[in-house]
Protein backbone atom coordinates (compact mmCIF):
# COMPACT_ATOMS: atom_id res chain seq x y z
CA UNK A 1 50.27 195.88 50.89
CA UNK A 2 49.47 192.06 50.18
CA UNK A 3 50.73 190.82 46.76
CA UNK A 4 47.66 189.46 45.31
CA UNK A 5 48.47 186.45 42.84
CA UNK A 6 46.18 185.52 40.58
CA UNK A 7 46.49 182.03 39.52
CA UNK A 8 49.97 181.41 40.46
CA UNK A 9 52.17 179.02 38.65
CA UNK A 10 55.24 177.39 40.87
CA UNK A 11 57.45 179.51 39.11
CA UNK A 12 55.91 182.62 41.03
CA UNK A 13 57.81 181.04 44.12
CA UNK A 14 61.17 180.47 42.39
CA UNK A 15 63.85 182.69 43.47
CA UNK A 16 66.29 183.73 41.18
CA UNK A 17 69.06 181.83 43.38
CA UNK A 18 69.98 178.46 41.62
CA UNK A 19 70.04 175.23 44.41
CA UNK A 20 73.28 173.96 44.81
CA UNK A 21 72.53 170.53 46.07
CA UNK A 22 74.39 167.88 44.62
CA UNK A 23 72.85 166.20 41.12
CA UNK A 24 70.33 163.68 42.01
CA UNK A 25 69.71 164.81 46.10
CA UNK A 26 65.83 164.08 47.18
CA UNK A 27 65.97 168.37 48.29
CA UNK A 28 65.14 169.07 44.70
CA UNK A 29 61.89 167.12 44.65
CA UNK A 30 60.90 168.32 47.92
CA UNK A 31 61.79 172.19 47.17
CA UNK A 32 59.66 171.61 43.49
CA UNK A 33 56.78 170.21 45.60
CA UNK A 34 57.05 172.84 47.98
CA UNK A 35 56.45 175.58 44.87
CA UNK A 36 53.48 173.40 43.44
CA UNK A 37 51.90 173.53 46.98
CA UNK A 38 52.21 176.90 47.66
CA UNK A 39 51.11 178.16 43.88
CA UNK A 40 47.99 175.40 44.90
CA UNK A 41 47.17 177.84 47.98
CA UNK A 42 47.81 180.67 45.80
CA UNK A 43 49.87 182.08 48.84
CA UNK A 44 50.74 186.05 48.86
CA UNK A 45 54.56 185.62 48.82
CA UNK A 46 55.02 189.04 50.82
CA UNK A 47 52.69 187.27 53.32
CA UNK A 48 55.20 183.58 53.48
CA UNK A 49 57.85 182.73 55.58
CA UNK A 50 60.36 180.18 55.27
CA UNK A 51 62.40 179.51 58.14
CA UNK A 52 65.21 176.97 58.28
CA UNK A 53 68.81 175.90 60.48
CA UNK A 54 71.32 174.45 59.23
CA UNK A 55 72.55 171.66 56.39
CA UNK A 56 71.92 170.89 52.99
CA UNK A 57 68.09 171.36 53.13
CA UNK A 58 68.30 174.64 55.34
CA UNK A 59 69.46 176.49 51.86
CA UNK A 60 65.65 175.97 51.08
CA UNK A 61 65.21 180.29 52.22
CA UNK A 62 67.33 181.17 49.82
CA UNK A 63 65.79 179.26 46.21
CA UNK A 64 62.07 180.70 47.21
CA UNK A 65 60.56 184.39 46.34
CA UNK A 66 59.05 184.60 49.90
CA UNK A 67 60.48 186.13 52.95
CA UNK A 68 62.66 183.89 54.49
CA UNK A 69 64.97 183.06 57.48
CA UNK A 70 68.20 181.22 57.65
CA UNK A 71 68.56 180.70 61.45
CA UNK A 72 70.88 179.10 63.44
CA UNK A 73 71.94 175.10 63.87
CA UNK A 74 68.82 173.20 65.58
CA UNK A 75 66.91 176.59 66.27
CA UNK A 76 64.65 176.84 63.22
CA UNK A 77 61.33 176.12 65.52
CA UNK A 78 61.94 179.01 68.24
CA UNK A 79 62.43 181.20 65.06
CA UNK A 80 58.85 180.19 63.52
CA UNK A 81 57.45 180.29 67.05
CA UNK A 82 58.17 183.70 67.77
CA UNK A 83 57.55 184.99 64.24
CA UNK A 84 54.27 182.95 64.33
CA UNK A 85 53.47 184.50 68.22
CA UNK A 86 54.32 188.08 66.87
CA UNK A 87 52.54 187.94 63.34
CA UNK A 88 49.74 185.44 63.27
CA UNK A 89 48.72 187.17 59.92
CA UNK A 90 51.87 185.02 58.76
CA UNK A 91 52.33 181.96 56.55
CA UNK A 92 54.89 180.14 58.71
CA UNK A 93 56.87 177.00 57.05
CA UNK A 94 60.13 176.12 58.80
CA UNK A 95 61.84 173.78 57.24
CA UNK A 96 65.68 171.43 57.54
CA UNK A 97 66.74 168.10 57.59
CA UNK A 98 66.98 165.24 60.16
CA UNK A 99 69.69 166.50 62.18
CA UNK A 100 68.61 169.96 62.85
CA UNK A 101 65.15 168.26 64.19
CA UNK A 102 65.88 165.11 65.96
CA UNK A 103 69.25 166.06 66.91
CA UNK A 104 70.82 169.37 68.06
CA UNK A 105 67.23 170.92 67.62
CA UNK A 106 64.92 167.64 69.39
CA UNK A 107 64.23 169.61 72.12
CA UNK A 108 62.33 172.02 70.52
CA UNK A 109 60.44 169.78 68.60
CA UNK A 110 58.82 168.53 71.99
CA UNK A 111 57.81 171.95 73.19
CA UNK A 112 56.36 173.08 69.41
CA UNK A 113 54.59 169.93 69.91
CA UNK A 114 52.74 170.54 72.75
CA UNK A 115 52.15 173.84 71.86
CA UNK A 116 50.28 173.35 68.51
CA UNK A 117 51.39 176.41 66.73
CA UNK A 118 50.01 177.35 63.56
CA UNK A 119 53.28 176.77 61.81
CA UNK A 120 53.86 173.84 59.35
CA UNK A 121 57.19 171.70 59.58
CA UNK A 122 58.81 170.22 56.69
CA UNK A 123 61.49 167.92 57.69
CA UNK A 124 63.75 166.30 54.70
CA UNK A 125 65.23 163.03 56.20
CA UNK A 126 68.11 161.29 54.09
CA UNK A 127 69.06 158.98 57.10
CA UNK A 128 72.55 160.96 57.29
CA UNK A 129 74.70 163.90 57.59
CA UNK A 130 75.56 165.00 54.22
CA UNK A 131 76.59 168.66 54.29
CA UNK A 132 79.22 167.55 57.11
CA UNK A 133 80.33 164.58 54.77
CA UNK A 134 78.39 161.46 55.24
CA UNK A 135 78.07 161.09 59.62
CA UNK A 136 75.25 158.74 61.35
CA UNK A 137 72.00 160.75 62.25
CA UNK A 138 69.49 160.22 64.56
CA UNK A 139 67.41 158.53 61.88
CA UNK A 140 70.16 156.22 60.24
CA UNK A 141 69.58 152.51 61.15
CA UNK A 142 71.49 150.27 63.62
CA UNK A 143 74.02 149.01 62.33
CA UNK A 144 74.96 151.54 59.90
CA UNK A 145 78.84 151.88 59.12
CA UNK A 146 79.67 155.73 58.54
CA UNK A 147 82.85 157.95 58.83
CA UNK A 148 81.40 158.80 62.36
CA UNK A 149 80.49 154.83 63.11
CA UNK A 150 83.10 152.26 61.86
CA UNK A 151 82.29 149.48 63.54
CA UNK A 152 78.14 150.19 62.74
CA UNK A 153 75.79 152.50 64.85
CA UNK A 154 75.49 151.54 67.87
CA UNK A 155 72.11 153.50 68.91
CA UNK A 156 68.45 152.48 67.92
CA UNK A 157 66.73 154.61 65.10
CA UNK A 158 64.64 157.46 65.75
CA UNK A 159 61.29 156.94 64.51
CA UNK A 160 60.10 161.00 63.65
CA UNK A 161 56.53 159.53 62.84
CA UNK A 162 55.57 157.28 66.20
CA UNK A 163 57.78 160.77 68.06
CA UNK A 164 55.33 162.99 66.59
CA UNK A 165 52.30 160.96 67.24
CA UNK A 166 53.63 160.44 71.14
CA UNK A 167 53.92 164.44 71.45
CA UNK A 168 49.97 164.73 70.11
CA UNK A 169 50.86 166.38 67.20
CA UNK A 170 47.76 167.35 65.69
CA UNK A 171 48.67 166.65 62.09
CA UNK A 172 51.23 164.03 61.09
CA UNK A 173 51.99 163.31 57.47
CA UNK A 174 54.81 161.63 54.92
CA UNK A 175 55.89 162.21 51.45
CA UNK A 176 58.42 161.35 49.61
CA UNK A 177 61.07 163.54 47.39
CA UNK A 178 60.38 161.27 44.97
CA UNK A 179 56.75 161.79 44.16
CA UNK A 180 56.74 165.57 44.76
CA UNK A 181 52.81 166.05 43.30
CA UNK A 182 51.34 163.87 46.38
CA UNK A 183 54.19 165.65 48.64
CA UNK A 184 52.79 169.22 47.15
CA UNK A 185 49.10 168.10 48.00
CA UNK A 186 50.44 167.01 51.90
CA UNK A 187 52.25 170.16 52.18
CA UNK A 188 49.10 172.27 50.92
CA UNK A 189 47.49 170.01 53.17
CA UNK A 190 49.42 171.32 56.31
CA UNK A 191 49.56 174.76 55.75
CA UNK A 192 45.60 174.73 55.74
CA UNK A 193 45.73 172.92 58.54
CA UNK A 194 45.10 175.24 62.20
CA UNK A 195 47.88 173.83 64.01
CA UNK A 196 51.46 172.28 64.03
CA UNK A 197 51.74 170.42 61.18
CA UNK A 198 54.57 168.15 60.69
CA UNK A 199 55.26 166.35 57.17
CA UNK A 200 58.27 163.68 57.62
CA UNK A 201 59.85 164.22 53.86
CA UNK A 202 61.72 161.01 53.03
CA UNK A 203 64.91 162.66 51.09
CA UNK A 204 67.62 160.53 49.57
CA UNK A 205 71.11 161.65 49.60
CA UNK A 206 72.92 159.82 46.35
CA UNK A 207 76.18 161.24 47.41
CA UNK A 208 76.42 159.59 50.93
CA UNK A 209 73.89 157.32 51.23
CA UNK A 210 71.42 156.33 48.71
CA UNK A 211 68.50 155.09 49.79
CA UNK A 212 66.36 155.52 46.28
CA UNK A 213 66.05 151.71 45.67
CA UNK A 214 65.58 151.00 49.23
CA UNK A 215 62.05 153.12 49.23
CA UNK A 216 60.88 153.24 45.86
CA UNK A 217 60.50 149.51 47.00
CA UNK A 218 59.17 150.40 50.68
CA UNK A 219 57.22 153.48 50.13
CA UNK A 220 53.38 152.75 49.83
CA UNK A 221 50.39 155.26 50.16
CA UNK A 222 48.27 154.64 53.36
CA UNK A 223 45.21 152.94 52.15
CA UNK A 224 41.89 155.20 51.41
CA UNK A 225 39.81 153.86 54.41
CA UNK A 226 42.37 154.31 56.98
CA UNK A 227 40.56 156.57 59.58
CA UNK A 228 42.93 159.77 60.08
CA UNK A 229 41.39 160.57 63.57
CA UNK A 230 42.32 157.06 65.06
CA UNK A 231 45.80 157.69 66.58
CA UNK A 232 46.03 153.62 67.51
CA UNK A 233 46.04 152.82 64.00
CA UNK A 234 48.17 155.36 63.31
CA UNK A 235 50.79 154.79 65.61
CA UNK A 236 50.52 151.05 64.27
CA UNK A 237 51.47 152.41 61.07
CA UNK A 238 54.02 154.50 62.25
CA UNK A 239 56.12 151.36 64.21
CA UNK A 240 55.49 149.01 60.48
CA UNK A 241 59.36 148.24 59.89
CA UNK A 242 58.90 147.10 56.51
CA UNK A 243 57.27 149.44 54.70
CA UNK A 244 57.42 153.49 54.48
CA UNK A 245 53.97 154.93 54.66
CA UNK A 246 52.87 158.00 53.49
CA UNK A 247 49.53 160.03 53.22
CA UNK A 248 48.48 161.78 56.58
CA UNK A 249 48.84 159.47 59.57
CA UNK A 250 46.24 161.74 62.20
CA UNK A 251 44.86 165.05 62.04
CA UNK A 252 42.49 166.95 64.52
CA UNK A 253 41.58 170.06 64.57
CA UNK A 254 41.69 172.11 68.46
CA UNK A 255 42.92 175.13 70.01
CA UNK A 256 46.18 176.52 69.18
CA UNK A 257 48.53 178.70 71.82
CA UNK A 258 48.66 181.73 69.19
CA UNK A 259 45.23 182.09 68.97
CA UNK A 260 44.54 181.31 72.72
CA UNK A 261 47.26 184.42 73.63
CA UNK A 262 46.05 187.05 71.22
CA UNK A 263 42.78 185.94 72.43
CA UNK A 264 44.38 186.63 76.09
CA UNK A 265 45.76 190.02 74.62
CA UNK A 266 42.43 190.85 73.71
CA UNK A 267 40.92 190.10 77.11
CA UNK A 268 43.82 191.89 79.18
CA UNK A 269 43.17 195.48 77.63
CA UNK A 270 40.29 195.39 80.45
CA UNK A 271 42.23 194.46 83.10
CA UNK A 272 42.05 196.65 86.01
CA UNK A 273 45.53 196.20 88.06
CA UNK A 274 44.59 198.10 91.18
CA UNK A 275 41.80 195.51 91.41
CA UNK A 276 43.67 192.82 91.04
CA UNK A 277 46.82 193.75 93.64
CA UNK A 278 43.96 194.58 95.82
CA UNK A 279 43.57 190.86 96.03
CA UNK A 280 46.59 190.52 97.45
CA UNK A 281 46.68 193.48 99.76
């Protein structure tokens, strides 16, 4: 039975597990806006599901009173795509860092994509590896001297915004850890939203590469009259070098594959198989 909560507080989605992120990481403001967001929704917490990989951010399961599911490196996406396929009833949030979604897990991004799911992804980019000690990532800038890149990164940065907008994501946002009440609202945001949502959640890491200064400087909200159906302007946005945007960069509203196969499911319990091998006889 559906755990009714009436006028939920974001302590109502605090687990009793304490995070163990190092003092100071971005994860904590994201995680906090997460809990405003959902207590905003008033979401049933037996009718949530968190589902994450692997690194620092994918301990976010375990610090939340919903159901949740710790998956495997790269594969949080399949995870919330089945779970999403098998119980559309379900609140589906998958959630991890830069790594497990432009990296070992990029592939699936594409395919979730294209898809449009009614799952929302919350990805927490600190422009490095941190839980494996401080290693370039697919989003850490050319040039960028690591453990893993002495000499500076070779490779161009991934862009997750102007990716998501290429793959027709039909709602593409950005916060930032560090002003968790308009991150709360874009979360709430995406979960409302009928479709794949993906929020790009700018996340510093203090411990291996802190980039607080960097985008308390950059980070500006989209203006007010910017049109969030006009995917030119946002994908202008999206390649701006010199500043961080956030606010939602595009949103439209269409068809999504889990309602389009239980709609199929629906329409199949008619079927008449003799019939249809007749064809073929």
């Amino acid at each position: 039975m559906t755990q009714t909560l009436i006028n939920p507080t974001p302590k109502d989605y605090k687990s009793e597990v304490k995070p163990t992120w190092c003092p100071g990481c971005g994860d904590f403001g994201v995680l906090n806006a997460a809990f405003r967001g959902l207590a905003e929704l008033k979401l049933p917490t037996d009718q949530t599901v968190v589902v994450s990989g692997i690194g620092c951010s994918s301990r976010f399961p375990h610090f939340m009173k919903t159901f949740g599911f710790h998956s495997v490196h790269g594969r949080a996406l399949p995870v919330a795509q089945g779970l999403k396929m098998a119980r559309p009833d379900l609140n589906v949030i998958t959630v991890g860092g830069d790594g497990d979604f432009f990296s070992i897990g990029a592939g699936h991004l594409i395919h979730a994509a294209l898809r449009n799911i009614d799952i929302t992804v919350v990805v927490m980019d600190n422009e490095i590896y941190g839980l494996t000690k401080g290693q370039t990532s697919p989003t850490s800038p050319h040039g960028h001297v690591t453990k893993s890149t002495p000499y500076g990164l070779l490779a161009s940065q991934f862009n997750p915004i102007a990716t998501a907008l290429s793959l027709n994501v039909s709602f593409v946002a950005r916060g930032y850890s560090a002003k968790p009440k308009d991150l709360a609202t874009l979360i709430q945001q995406g979960v409302q939203h009928k479709g794949f949502s993906f929020i790009h959640a700018l996340s510093p890491c203090p411990t291996f590469y802190h980039t607080f200064d960097a985008w308390d400087a950059a980070v500006t909200p989209i203006d007010s009259s910017h049109d969030s159906h006009d995917k030119a302007k946002a994908i202008a946005l999206a390649l701006e070098t010199e500043k961080q945007y956030t606010g939602i960069f595009y949103q439209e509203e269409r068809p999504t594959m889990d309602q389009a196969a239980h709609q199929l499911v629906q329409e199949s319990k008619s079927f008449d198989i003799a019939q249809y091998m007749q064809r073929y006889a």
